[in-house]
Structure formats: structure tokens, C-alpha cells
N, C-alpha and C. Protein backbone atom coordinates (compact mmCIF):
# COMPACT_ATOMS: atom_id res chain seq x y z
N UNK A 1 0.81 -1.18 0.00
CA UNK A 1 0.00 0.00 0.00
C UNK A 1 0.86 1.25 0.00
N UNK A 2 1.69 1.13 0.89
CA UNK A 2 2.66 2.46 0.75
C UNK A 2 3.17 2.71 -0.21
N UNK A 3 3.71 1.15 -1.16
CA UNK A 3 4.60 1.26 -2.12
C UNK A 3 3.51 2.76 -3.57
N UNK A 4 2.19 2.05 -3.33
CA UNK A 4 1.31 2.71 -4.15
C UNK A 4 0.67 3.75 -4.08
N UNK A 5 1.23 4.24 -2.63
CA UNK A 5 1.24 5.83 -2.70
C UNK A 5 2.35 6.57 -3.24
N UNK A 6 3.66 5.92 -3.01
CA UNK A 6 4.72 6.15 -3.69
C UNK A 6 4.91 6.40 -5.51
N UNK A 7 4.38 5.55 -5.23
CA UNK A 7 3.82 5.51 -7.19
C UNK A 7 3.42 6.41 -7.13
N UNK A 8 1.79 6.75 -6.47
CA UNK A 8 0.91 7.95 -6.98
C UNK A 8 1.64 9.21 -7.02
N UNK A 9 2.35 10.05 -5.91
CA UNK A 9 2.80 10.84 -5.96
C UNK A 9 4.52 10.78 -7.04
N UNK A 10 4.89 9.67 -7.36
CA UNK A 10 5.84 9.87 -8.43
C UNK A 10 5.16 10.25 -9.65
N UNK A 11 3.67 9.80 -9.73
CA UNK A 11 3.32 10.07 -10.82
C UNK A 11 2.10 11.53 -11.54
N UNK A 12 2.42 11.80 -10.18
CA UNK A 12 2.09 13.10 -9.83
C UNK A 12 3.04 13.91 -10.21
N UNK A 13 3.87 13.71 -9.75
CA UNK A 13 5.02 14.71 -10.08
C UNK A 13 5.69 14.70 -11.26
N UNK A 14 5.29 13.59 -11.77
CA UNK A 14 6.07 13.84 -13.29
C UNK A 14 4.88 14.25 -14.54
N UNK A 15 3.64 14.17 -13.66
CA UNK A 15 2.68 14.71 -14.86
C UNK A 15 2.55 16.19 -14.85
N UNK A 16 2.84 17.15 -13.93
CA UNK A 16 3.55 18.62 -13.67
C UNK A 16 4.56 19.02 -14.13
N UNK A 17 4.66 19.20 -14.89
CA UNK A 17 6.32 20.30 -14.73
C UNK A 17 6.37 21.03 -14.29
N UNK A 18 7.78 21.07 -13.86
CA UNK A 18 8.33 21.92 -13.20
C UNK A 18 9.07 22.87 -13.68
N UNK A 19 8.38 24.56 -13.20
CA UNK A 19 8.64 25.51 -13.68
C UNK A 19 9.41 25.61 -13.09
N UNK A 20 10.98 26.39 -13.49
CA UNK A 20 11.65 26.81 -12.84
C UNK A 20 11.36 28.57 -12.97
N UNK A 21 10.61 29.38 -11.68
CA UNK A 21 10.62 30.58 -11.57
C UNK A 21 12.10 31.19 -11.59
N UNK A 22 12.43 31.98 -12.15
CA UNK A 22 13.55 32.90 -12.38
C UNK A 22 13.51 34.44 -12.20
N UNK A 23 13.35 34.73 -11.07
CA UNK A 23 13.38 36.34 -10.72
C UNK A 23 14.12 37.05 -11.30
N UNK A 24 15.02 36.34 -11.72
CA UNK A 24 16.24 37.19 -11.97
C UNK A 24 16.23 37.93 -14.00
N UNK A 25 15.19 37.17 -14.61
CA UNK A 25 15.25 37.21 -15.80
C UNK A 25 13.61 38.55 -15.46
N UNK A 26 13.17 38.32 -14.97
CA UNK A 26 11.95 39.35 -14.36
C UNK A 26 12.33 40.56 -14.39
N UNK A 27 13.26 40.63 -13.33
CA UNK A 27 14.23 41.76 -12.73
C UNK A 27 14.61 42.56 -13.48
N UNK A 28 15.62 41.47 -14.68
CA UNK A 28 16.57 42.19 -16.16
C UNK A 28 15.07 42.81 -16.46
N UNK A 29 14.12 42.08 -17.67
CA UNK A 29 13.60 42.63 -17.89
C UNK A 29 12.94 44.28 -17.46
N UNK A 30 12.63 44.11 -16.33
CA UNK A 30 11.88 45.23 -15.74
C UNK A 30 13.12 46.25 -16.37
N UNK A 31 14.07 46.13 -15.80
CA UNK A 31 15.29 47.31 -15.52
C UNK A 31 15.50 47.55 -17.31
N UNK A 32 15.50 46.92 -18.35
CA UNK A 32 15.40 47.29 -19.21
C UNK A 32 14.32 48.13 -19.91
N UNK A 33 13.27 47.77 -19.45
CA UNK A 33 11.75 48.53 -19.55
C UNK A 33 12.39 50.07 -19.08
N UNK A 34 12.96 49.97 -18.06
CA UNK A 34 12.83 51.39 -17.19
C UNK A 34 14.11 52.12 -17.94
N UNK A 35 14.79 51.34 -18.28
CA UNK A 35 16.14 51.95 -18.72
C UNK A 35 15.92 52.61 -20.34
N UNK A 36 14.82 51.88 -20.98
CA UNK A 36 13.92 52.32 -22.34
C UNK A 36 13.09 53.20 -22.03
N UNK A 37 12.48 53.59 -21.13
CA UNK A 37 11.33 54.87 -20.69
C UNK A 37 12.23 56.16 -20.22
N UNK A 38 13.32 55.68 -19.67
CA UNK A 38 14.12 56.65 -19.49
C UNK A 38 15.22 57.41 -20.45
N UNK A 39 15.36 56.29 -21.33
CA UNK A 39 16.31 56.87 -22.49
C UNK A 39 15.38 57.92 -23.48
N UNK A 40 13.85 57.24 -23.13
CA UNK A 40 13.18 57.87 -24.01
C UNK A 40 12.86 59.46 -23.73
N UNK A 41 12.59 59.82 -22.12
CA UNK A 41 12.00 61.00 -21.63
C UNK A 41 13.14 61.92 -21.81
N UNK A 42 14.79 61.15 -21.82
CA UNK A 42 16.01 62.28 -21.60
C UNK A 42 15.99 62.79 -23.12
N UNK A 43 15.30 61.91 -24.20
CA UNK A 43 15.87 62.56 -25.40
C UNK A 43 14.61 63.73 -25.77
N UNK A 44 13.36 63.68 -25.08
CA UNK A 44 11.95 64.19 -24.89
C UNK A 44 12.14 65.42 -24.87
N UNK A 45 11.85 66.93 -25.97
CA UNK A 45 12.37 68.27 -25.74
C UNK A 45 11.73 68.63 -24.47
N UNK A 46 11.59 70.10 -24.68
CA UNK A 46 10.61 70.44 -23.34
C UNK A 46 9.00 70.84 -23.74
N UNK A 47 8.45 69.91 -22.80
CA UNK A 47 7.02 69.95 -22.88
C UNK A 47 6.76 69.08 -23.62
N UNK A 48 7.21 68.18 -24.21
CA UNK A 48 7.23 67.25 -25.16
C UNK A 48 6.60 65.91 -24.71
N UNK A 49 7.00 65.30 -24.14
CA UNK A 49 6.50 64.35 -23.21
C UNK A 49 4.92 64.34 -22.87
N UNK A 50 4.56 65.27 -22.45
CA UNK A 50 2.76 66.17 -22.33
C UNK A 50 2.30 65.80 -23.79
N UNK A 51 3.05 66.26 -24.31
CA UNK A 51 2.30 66.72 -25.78
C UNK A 51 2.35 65.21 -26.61
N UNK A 52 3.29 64.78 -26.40
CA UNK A 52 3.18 62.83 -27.05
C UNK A 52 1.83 62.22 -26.30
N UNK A 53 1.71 62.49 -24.79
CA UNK A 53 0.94 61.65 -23.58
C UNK A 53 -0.37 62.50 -24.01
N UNK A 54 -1.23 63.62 -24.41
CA UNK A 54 -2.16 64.26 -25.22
C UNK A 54 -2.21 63.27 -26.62
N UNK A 55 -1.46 63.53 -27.72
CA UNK A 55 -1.48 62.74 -28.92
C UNK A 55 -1.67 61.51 -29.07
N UNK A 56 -1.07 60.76 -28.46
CA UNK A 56 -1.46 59.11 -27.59
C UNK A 56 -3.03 59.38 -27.50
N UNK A 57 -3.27 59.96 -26.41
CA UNK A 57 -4.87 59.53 -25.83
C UNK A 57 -5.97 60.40 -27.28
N UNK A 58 -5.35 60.93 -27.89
CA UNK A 58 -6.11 61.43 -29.22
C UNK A 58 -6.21 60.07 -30.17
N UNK A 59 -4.92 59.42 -30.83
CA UNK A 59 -5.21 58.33 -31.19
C UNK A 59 -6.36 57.26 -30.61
N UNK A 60 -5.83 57.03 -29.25
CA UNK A 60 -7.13 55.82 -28.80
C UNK A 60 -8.44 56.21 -28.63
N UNK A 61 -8.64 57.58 -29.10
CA UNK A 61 -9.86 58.14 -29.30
C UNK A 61 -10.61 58.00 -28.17
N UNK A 62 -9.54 58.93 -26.85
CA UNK A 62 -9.95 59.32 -25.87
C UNK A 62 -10.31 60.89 -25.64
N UNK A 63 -9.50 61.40 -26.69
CA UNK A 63 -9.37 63.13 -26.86
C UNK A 63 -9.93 62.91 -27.94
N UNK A 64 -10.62 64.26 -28.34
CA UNK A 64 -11.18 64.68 -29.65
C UNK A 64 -10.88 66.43 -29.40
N UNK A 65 -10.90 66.98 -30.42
CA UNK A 65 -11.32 68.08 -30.67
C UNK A 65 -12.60 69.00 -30.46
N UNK A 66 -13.74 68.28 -29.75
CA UNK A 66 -14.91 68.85 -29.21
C UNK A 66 -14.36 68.40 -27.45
N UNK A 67 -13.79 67.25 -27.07
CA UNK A 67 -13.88 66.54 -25.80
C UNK A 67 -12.31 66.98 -24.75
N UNK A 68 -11.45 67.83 -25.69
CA UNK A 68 -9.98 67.93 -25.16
C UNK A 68 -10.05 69.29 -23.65
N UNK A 69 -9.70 68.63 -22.73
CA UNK A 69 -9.66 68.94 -21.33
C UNK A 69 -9.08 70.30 -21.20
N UNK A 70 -9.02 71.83 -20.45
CA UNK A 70 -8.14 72.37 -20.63
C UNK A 70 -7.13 72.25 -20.12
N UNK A 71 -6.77 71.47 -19.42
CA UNK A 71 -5.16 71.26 -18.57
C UNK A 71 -4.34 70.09 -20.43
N UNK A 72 -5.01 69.02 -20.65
CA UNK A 72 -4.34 68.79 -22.39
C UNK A 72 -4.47 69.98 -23.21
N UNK A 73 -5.15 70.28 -23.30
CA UNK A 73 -5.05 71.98 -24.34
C UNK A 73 -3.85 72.60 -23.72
N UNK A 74 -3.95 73.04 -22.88
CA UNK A 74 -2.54 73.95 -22.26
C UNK A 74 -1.16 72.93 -22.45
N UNK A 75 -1.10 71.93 -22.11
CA UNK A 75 -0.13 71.22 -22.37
C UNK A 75 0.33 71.20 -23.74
N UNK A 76 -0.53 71.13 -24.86
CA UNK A 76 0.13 71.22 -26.19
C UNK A 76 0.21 72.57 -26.60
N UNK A 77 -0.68 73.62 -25.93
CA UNK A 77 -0.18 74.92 -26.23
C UNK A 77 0.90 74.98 -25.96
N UNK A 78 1.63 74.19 -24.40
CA UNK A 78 2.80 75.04 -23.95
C UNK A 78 4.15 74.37 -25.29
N UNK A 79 3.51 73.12 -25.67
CA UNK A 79 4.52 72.56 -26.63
C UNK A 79 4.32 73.07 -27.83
N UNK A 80 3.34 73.82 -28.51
CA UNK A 80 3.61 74.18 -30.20
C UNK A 80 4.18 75.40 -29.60
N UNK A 81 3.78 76.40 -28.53
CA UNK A 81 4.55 77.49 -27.96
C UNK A 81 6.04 77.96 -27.97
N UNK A 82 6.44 76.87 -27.30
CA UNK A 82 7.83 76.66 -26.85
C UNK A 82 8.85 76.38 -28.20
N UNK A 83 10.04 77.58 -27.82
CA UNK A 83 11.25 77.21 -28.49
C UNK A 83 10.82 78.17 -29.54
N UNK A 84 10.22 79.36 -29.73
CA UNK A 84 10.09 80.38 -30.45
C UNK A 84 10.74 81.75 -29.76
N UNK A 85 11.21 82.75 -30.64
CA UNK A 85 11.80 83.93 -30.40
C UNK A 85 10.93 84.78 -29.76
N UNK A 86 10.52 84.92 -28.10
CA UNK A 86 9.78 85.69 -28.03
C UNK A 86 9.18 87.33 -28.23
N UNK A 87 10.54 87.88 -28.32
CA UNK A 87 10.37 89.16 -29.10
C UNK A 87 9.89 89.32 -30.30
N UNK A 88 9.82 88.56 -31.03
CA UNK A 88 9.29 88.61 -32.35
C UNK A 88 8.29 88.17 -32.37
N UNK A 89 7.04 87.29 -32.15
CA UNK A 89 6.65 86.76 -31.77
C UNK A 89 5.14 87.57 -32.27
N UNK A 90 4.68 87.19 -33.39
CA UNK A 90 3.42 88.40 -33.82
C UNK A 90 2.15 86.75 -34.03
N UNK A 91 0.75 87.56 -34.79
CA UNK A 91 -0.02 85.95 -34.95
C UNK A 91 0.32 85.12 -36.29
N UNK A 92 0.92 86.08 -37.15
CA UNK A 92 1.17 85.67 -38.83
C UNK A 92 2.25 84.30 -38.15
N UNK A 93 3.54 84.67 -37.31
CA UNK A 93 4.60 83.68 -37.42
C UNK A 93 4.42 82.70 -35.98
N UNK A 94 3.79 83.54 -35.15
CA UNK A 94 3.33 81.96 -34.30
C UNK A 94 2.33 81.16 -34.64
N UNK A 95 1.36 80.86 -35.64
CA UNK A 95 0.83 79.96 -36.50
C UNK A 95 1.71 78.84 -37.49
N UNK A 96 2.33 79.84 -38.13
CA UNK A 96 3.95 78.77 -38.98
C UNK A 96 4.28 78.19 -37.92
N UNK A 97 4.96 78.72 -36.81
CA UNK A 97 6.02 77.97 -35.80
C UNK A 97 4.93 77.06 -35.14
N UNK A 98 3.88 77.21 -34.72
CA UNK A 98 3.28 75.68 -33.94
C UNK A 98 2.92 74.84 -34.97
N UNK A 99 2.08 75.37 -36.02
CA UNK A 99 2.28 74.42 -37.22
C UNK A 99 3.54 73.23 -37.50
N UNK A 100 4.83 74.14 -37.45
CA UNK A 100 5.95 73.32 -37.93
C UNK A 100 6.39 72.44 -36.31
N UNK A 101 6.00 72.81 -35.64
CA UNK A 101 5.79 71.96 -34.04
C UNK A 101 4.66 70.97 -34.08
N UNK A 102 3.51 70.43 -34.68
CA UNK A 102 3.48 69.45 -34.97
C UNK A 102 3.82 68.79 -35.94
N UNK A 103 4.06 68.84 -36.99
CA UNK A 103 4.68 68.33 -37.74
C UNK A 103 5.81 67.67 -37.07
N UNK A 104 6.55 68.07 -36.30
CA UNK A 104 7.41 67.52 -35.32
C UNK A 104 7.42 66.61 -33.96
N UNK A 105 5.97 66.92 -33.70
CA UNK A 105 5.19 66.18 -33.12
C UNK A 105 4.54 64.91 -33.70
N UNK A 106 4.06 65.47 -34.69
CA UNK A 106 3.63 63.79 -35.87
C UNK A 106 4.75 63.10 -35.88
N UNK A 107 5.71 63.41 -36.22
CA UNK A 107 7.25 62.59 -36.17
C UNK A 107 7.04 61.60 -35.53
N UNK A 108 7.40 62.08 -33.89
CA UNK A 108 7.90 61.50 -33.07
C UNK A 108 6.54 60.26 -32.37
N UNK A 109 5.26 61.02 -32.52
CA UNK A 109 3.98 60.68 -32.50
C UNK A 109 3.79 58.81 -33.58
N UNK A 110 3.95 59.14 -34.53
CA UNK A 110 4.22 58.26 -35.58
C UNK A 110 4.64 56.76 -35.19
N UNK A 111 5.51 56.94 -34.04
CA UNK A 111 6.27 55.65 -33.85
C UNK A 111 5.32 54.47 -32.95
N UNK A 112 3.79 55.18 -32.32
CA UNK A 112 2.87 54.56 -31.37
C UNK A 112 1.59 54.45 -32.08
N UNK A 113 1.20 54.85 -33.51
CA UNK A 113 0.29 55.02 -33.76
C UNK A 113 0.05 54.69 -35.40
N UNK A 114 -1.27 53.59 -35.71
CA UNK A 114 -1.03 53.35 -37.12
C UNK A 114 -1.53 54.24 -38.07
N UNK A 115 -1.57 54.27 -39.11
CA UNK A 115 -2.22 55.61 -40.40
C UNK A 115 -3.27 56.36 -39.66
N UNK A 116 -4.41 55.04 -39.27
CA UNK A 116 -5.73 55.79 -38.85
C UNK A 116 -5.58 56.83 -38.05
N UNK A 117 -5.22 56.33 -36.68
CA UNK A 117 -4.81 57.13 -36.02
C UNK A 117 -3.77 58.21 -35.80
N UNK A 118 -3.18 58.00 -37.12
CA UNK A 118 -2.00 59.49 -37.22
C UNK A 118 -3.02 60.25 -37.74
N UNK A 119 -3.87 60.03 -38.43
CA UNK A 119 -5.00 61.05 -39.03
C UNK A 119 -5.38 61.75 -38.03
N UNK A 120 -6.18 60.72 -37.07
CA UNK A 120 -7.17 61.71 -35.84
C UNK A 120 -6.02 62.80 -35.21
N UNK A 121 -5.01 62.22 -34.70
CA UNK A 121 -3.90 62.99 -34.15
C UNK A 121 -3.38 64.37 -35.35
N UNK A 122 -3.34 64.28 -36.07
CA UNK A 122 -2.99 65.45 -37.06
C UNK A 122 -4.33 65.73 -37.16
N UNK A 123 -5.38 66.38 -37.65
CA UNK A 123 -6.59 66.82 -37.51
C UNK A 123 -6.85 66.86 -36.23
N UNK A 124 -6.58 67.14 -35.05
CA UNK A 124 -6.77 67.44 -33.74
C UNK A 124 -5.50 68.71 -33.62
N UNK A 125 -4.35 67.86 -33.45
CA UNK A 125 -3.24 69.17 -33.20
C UNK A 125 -3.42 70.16 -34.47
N UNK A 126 -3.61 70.20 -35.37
CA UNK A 126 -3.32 71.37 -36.53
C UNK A 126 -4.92 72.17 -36.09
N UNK A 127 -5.72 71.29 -35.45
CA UNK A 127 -7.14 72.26 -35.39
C UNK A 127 -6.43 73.23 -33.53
N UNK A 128 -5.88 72.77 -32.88
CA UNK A 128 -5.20 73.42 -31.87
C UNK A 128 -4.15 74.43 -32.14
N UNK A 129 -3.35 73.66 -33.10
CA UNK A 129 -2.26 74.82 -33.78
C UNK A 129 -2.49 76.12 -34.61
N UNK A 130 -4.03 76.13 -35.00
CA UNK A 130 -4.05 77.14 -35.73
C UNK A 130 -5.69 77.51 -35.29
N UNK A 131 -5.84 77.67 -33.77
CA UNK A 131 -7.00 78.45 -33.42
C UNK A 131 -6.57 79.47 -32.40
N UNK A 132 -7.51 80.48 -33.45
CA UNK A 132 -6.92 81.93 -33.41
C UNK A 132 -7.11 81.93 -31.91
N UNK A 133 -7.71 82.39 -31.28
CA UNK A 133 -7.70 82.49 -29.38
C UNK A 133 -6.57 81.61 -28.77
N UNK A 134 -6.18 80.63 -29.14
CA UNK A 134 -5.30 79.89 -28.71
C UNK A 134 -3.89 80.70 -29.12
N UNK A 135 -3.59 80.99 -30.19
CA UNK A 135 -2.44 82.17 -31.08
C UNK A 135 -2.28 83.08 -30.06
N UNK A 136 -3.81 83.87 -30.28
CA UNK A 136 -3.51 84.90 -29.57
C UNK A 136 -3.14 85.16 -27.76
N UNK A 137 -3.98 83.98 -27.51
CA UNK A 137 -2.81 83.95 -26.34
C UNK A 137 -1.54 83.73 -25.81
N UNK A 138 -1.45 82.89 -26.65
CA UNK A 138 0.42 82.84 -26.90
C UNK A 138 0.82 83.79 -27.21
N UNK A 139 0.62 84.81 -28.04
CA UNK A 139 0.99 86.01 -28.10
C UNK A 139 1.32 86.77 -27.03
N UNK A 140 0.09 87.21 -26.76
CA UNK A 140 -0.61 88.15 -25.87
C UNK A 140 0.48 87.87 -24.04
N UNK A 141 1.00 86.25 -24.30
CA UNK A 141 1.24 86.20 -22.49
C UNK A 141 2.67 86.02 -22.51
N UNK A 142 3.28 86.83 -23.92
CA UNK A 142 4.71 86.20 -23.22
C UNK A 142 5.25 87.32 -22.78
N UNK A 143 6.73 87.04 -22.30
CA UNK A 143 7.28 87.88 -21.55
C UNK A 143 7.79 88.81 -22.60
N UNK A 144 7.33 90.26 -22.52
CA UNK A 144 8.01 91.58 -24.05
C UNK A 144 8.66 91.79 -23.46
N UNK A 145 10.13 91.88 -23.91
CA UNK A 145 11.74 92.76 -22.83
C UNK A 145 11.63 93.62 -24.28
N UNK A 146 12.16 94.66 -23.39
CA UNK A 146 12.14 96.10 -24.36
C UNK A 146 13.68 95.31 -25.37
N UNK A 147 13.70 95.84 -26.85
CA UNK A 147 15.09 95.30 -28.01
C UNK A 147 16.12 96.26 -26.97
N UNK A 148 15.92 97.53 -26.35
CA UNK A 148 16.77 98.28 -26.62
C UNK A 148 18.00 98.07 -25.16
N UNK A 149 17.24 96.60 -24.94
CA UNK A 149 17.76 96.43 -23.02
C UNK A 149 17.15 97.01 -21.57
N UNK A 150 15.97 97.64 -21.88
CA UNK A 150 14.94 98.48 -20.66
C UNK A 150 15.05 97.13 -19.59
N UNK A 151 14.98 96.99 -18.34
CA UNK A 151 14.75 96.80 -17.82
C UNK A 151 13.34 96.17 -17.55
N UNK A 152 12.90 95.22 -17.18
CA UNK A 152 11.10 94.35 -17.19
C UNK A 152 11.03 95.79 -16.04
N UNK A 153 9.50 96.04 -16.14
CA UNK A 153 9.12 96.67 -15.13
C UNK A 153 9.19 96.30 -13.79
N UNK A 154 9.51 96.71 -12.24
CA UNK A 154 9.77 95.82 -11.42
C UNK A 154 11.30 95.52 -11.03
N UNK A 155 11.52 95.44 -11.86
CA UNK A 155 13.63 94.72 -12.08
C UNK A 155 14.52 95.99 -11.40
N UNK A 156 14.80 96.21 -10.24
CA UNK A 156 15.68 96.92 -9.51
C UNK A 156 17.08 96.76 -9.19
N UNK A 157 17.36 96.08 -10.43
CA UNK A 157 19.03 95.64 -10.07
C UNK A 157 19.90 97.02 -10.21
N UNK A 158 20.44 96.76 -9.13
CA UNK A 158 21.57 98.42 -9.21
C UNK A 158 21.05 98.97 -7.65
N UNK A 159 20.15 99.09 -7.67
CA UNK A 159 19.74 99.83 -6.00
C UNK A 159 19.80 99.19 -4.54
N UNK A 160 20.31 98.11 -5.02
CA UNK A 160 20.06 97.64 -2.97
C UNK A 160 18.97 96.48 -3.40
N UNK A 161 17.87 96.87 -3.67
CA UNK A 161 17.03 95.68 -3.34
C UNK A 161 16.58 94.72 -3.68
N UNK A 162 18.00 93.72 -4.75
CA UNK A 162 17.88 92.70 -4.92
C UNK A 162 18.87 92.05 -4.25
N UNK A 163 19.52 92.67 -3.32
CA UNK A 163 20.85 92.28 -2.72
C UNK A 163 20.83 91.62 -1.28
């Protein structure tokens, strides 16, 4: 009788395999995941990152152009915005420059998303990139320093009381 419990559980055990768990191949993995999310955010301009994580949720046709949040609106404003001459800075050439900011955005956009959805994503940002209230606030809020070197209003350097 014992002998045929012996059996049973030999034959138990050989109708299982045996996984060998390996943490260690888990581990690699993970750290490569993280070491790829991270290579990715250091090469990410500024504001860029926002503006991919907006374009993303436009593809899965979570954002639309009637449904886009204003904290995602501001986020891709601050990215077609950014990296323009702000003194110069009128509505004729900040339209070109966010324009040519997605386009740069489609780029990089491109690599998560198939035709269809590069469509929705371009017909969303170019309807953001080129609405006039949106322009004109970019305009309207940046910082004007006088060409000729004036001082920002406020700016007391020279007297004591920034010291």
C-alpha cells in the first residue's frame, strides 16, 4: 500500500512540470523597460512628453477636438509654444512655428500610432495649432523685454534691493 502511494505521488510529479521561476530574468527585464522609458523621456524636448501623452490619448480616441480637457489643451499649447523667439513673436509667425511643431510632433507621435490614427492625431493638433484664441494667447502672455535692453518693469538691479 505504501509502495502505491509512492507511485501515486511519483506520478504526480512527473505529470507537472516543473517551472523553474527565475526572478532574476523578471528583474533584467523590468530594468530594461525602465532603462527604455528613461532613455526615451532624456531625449523628450521640453514639454514634449505632455504633448506625445495628449497625442497618444487622441489616437485611442480618448481626446477629440470637441472633448480635449483644458489642462491637455494647455499642455500642447505650452509645446507648439515653446522654443520660439519671443520678441518677435506676432499671430502671422506663431501659426507657422506651432504648425511646424506638430509636424514635429507627428514625427515622433508616428512611432505609437497606425495611419488611422495618425489622421485623428494630425486633424486634432493642426485644429489646436491654428486656433486663433489659442495664437492669440500665446501672443498676448509672453514675456516683451524692451530690443533696446529696458529693464522688465519691477527689475531693480543696481539699487540695494535685490541684494
Amino acid at each position: 500500500m505504501e509502495k502505491d502511494k509512492n507511485m501515486e505521488h511519483a506520478g504526480m510529479d512527473a505529470a507537472v512540470p516543473t517551472v523553474k521561476k527565475n526572478g532574476n530574468s523578471r528583474r533584467e527585464s523590468g530594468v530594461k523597460e525602465i532603462q527604455a522609458i528613461r532613455t526615451f523621456l532624456e531625449s523628450a524636448g521640453i514639454y514634449e512628453a505632455d504633448a506625445l501623452r495628449v497625442s497618444i490619448a487622441i489616437a485611442d480616441g480618448r481626446i477629440t477636438t470637441d472633448n480635449i480637457s483644458a489642462d491637455d489643451r494647455l499642455a500642447l499649447n505650452r509645446y507648439l509654444n515653446s522654443g520660439e523667439n519671443n520678441e518677435r513673436l506676432t499671430a502671422e509667425n506663431a501659426q507657422e512655428h506651432r504648425i511646424s511643431r506638430v509636424f514635429g510632433l507627428l514625427e515622433r507621435v508616428a512611432d505609437f500610432c497606425d495611419k488611422r490614427q495618425l489622421v485623428a492625431v494630425n486633424k486634432t493638433l493642426l485644429s489646436v495649432a491654428v486656433n486663433p484664441a489659442d495664437i492669440s494667447r500665446a501672443v498676448s502672455s509672453l514675456d516683451r523685454r524692451s530690443v533696446t535692453g529696458q529693464p522688465i518693469q519691477g527689475n531693480t538691479v543696481g539699487n540695494g534691493a535685490n541684494k
